[in-house]
Protein backbone atom coordinates (compact mmCIF):
# COMPACT_ATOMS: atom_id res chain seq x y z
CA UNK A 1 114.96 71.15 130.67
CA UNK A 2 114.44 74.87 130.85
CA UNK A 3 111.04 76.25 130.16
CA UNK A 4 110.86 79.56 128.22
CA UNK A 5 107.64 81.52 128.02
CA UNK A 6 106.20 81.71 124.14
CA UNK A 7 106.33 85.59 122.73
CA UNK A 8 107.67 86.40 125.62
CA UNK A 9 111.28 86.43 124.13
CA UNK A 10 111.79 90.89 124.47
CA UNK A 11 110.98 90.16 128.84
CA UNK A 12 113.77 87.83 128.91
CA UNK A 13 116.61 89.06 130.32
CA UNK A 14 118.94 85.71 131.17
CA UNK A 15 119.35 82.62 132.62
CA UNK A 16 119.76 81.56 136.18
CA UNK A 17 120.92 78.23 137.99
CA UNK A 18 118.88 77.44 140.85
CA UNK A 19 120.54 75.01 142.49
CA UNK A 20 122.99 72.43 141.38
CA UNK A 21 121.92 70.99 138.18
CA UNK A 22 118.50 73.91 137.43
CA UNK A 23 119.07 76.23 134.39
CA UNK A 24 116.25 78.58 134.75
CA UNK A 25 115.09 81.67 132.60
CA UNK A 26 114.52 84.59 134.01
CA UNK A 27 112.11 87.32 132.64
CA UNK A 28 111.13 90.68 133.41
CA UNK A 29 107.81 91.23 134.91
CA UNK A 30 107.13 94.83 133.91
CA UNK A 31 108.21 93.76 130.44
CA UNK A 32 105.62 91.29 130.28
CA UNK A 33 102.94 93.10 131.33
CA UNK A 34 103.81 95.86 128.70
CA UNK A 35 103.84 92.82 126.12
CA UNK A 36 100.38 91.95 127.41
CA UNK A 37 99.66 95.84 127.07
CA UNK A 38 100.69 96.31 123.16
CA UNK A 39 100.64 92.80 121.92
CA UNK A 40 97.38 92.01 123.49
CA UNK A 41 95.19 95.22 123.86
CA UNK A 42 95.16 94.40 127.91
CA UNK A 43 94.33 97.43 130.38
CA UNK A 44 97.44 97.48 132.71
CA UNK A 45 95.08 95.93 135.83
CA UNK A 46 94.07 92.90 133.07
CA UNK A 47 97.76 92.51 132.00
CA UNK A 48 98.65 92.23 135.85
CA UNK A 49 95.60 89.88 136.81
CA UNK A 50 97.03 88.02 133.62
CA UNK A 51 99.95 87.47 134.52
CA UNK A 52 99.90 86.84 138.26
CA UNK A 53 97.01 84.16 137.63
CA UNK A 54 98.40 82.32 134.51
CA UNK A 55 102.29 82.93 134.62
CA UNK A 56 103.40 83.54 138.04
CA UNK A 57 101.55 81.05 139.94
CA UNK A 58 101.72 78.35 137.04
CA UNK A 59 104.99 76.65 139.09
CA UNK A 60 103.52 73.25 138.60
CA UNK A 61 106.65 72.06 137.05
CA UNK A 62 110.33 72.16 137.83
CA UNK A 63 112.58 74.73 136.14
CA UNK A 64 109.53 76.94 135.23
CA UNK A 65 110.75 80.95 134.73
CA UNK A 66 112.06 83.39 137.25
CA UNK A 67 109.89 86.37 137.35
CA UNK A 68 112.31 89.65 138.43
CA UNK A 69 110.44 93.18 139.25
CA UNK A 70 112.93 95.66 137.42
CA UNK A 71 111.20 98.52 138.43
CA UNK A 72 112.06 100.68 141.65
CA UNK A 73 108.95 101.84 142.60
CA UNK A 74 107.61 98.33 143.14
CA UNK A 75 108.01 98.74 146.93
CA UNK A 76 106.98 102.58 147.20
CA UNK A 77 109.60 104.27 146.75
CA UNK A 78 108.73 107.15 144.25
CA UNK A 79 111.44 108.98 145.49
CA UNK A 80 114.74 106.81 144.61
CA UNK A 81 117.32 108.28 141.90
């Protein structure tokens, strides 16, 4: 069974098989937390608390969402083209 996250649907950006028999859905983290943004009136640093406490570390069950950092200047570096 793969778990998708509800109105969540405009950060999802695939599916993924993690391992041999794991269908997985994979969203986009910066979408999400500009979901949280609009959709939810959260400050950026409340959309991020949000969604590291209740979404990323919710992997109590199997096939639970991929979470994929889209943007480049996740690891510092401003200056990439």
């Amino acid at each position: 069974m793969t778990y998708k996250l509800d109105g969540l649907d405009d950060a999802l950006l695939g599916f993924s098989w993690v391992g041999p028999e794991e269908l997985v859905a994979v969203y986009s983290y910066e979408k999400c937390i500009e979901i949280f943004m609009t959709r939810d009136g959260m400050t950026y640093g409340d959309a991020i608390e949000y969604m590291d406490f209740n979404v990323v570390t919710n992997r109590d069950r199997k096939s639970m969402p991929l979470m994929v950092h889209t943007s480049r200047y996740v690891f510092g570096d401003e200056d990439a083209e």
